[in-house]
N, C-alpha and C. Protein backbone atom coordinates (compact mmCIF):
# COMPACT_ATOMS: atom_id res chain seq x y z
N UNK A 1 13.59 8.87 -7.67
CA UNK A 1 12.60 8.93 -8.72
C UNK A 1 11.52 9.94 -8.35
N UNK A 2 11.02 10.42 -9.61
CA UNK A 2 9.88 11.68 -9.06
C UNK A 2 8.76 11.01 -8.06
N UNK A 3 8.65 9.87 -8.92
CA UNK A 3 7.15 9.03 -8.54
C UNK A 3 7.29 8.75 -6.88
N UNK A 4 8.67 8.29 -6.51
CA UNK A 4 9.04 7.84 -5.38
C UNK A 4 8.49 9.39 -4.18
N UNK A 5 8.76 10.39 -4.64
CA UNK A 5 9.08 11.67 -4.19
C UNK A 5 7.76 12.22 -3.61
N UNK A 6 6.90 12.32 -5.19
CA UNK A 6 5.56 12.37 -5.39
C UNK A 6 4.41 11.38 -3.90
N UNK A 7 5.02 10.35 -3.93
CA UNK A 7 4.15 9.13 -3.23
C UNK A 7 4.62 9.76 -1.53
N UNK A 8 5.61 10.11 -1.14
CA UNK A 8 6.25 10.67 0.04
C UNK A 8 5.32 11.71 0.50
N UNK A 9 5.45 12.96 -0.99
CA UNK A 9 4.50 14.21 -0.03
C UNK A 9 3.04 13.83 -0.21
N UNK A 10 2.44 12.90 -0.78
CA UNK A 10 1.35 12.23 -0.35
C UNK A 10 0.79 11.75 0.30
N UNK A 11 2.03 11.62 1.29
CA UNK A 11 2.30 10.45 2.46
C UNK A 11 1.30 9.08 2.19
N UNK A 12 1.88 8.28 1.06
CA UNK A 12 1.32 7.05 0.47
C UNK A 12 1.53 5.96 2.07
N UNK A 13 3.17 5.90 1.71
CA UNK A 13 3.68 4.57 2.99
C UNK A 13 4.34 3.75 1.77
N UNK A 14 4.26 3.91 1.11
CA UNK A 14 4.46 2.66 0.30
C UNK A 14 6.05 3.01 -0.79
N UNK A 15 6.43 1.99 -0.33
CA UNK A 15 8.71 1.95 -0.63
C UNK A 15 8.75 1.93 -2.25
N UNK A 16 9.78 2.05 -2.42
CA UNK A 16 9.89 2.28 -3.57
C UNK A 16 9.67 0.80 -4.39
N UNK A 17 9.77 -0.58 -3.59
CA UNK A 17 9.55 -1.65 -4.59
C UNK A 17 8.18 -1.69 -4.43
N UNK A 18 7.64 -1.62 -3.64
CA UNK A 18 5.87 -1.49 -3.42
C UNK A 18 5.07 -0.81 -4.66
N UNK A 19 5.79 0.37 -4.64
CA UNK A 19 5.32 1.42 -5.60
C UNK A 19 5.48 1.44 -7.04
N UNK A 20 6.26 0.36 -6.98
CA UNK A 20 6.94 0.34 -8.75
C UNK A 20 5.95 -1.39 -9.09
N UNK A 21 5.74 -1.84 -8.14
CA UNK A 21 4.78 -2.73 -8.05
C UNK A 21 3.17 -2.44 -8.85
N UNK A 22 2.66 -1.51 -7.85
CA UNK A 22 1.39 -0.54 -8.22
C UNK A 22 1.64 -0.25 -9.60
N UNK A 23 2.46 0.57 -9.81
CA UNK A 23 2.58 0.80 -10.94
C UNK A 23 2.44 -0.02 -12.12
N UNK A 24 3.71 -1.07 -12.12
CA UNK A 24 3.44 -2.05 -13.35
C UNK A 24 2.22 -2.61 -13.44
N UNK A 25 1.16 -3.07 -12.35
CA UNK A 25 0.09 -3.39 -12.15
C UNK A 25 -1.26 -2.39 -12.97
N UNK A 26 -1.07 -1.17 -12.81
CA UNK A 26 -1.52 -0.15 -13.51
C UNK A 26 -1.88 -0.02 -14.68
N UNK A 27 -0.06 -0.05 -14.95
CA UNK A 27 0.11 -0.23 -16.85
C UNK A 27 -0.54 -1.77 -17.60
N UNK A 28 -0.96 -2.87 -16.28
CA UNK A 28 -1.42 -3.48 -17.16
C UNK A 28 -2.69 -3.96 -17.04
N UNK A 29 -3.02 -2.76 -16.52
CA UNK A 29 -4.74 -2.88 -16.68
C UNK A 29 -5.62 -2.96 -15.53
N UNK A 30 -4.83 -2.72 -14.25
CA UNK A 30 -5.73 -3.06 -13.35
C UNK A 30 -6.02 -1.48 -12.48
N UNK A 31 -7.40 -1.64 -12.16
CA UNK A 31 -7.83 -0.43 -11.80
C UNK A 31 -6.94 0.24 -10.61
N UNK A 32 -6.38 1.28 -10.79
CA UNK A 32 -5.66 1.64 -9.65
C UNK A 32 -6.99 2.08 -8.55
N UNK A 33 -8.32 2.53 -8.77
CA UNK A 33 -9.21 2.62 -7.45
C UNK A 33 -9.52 1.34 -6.74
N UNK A 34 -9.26 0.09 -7.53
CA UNK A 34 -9.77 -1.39 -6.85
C UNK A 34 -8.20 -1.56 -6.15
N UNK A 35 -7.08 -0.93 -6.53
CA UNK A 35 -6.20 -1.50 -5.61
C UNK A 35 -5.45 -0.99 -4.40
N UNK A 36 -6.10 0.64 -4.75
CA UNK A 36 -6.02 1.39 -3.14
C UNK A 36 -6.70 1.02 -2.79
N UNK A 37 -8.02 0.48 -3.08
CA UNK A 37 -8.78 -0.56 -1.64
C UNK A 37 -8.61 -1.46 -1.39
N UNK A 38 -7.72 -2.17 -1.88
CA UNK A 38 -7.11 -3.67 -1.86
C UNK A 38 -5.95 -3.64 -0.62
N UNK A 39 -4.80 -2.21 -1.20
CA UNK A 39 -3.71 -2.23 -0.50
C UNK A 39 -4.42 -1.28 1.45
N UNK A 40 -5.68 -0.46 1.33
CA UNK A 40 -6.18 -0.31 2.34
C UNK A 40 -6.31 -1.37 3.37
N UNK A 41 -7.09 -2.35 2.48
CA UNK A 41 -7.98 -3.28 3.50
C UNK A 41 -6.52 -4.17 4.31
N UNK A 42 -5.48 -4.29 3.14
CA UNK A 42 -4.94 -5.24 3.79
C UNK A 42 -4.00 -4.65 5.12
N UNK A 43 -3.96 -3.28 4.83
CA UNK A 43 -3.23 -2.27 5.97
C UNK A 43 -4.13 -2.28 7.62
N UNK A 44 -5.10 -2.21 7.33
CA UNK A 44 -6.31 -2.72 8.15
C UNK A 44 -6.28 -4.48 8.82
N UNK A 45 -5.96 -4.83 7.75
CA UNK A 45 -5.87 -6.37 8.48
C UNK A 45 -4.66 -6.25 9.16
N UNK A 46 -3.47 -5.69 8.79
CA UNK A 46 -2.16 -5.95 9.24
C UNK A 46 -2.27 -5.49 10.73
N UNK A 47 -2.74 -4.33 10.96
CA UNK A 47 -3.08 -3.30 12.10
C UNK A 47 -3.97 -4.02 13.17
N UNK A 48 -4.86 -4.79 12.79
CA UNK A 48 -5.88 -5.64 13.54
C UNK A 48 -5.19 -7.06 14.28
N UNK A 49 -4.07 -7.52 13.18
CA UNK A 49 -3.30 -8.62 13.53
C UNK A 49 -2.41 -7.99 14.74
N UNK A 50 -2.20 -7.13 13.98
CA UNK A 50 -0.58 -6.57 15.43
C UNK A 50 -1.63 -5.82 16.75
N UNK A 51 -2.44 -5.85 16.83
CA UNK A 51 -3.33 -5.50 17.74
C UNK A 51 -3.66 -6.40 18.92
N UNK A 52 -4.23 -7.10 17.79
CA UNK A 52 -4.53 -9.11 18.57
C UNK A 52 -3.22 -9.06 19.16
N UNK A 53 -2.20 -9.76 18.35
CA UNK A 53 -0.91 -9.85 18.94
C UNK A 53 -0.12 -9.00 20.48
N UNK A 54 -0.69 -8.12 20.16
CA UNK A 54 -0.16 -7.50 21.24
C UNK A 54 -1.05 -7.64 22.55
N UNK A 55 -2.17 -7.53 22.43
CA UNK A 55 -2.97 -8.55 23.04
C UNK A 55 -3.09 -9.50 24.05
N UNK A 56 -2.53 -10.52 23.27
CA UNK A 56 -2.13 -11.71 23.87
C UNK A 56 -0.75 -12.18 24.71
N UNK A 57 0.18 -10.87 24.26
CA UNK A 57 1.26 -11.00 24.48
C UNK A 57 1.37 -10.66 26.33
């Protein structure tokens, strides 16, 4: 898909069900700037978890 292609040389990160996700989310109304900071923060939490984790390990 272009969009898929598009999101690559962007270097988004985000797979093609992720992205088709965003999308439908889009079309139905939700701000795509509130949800690149949504899908940020939680990239941030994920990164902080595997951090801890490793951590402790």
């Amino acid at each position: 898909s272009v969009l898929l292609e598009i999101s690559r040389i962007l270097n988004t990160g985000l797979d093609m069900e992720t992205l088709s996700i965003c999308v439908r989310l889009c079309e139905q109304g939700i701000n795509p700037e509130a949800l690149s900071a949504v899908i940020k923060e939680l990239r941030k939490a994920t990164e902080a978890l595997k951090a801890t984790e490793n951590m402790t390990s």
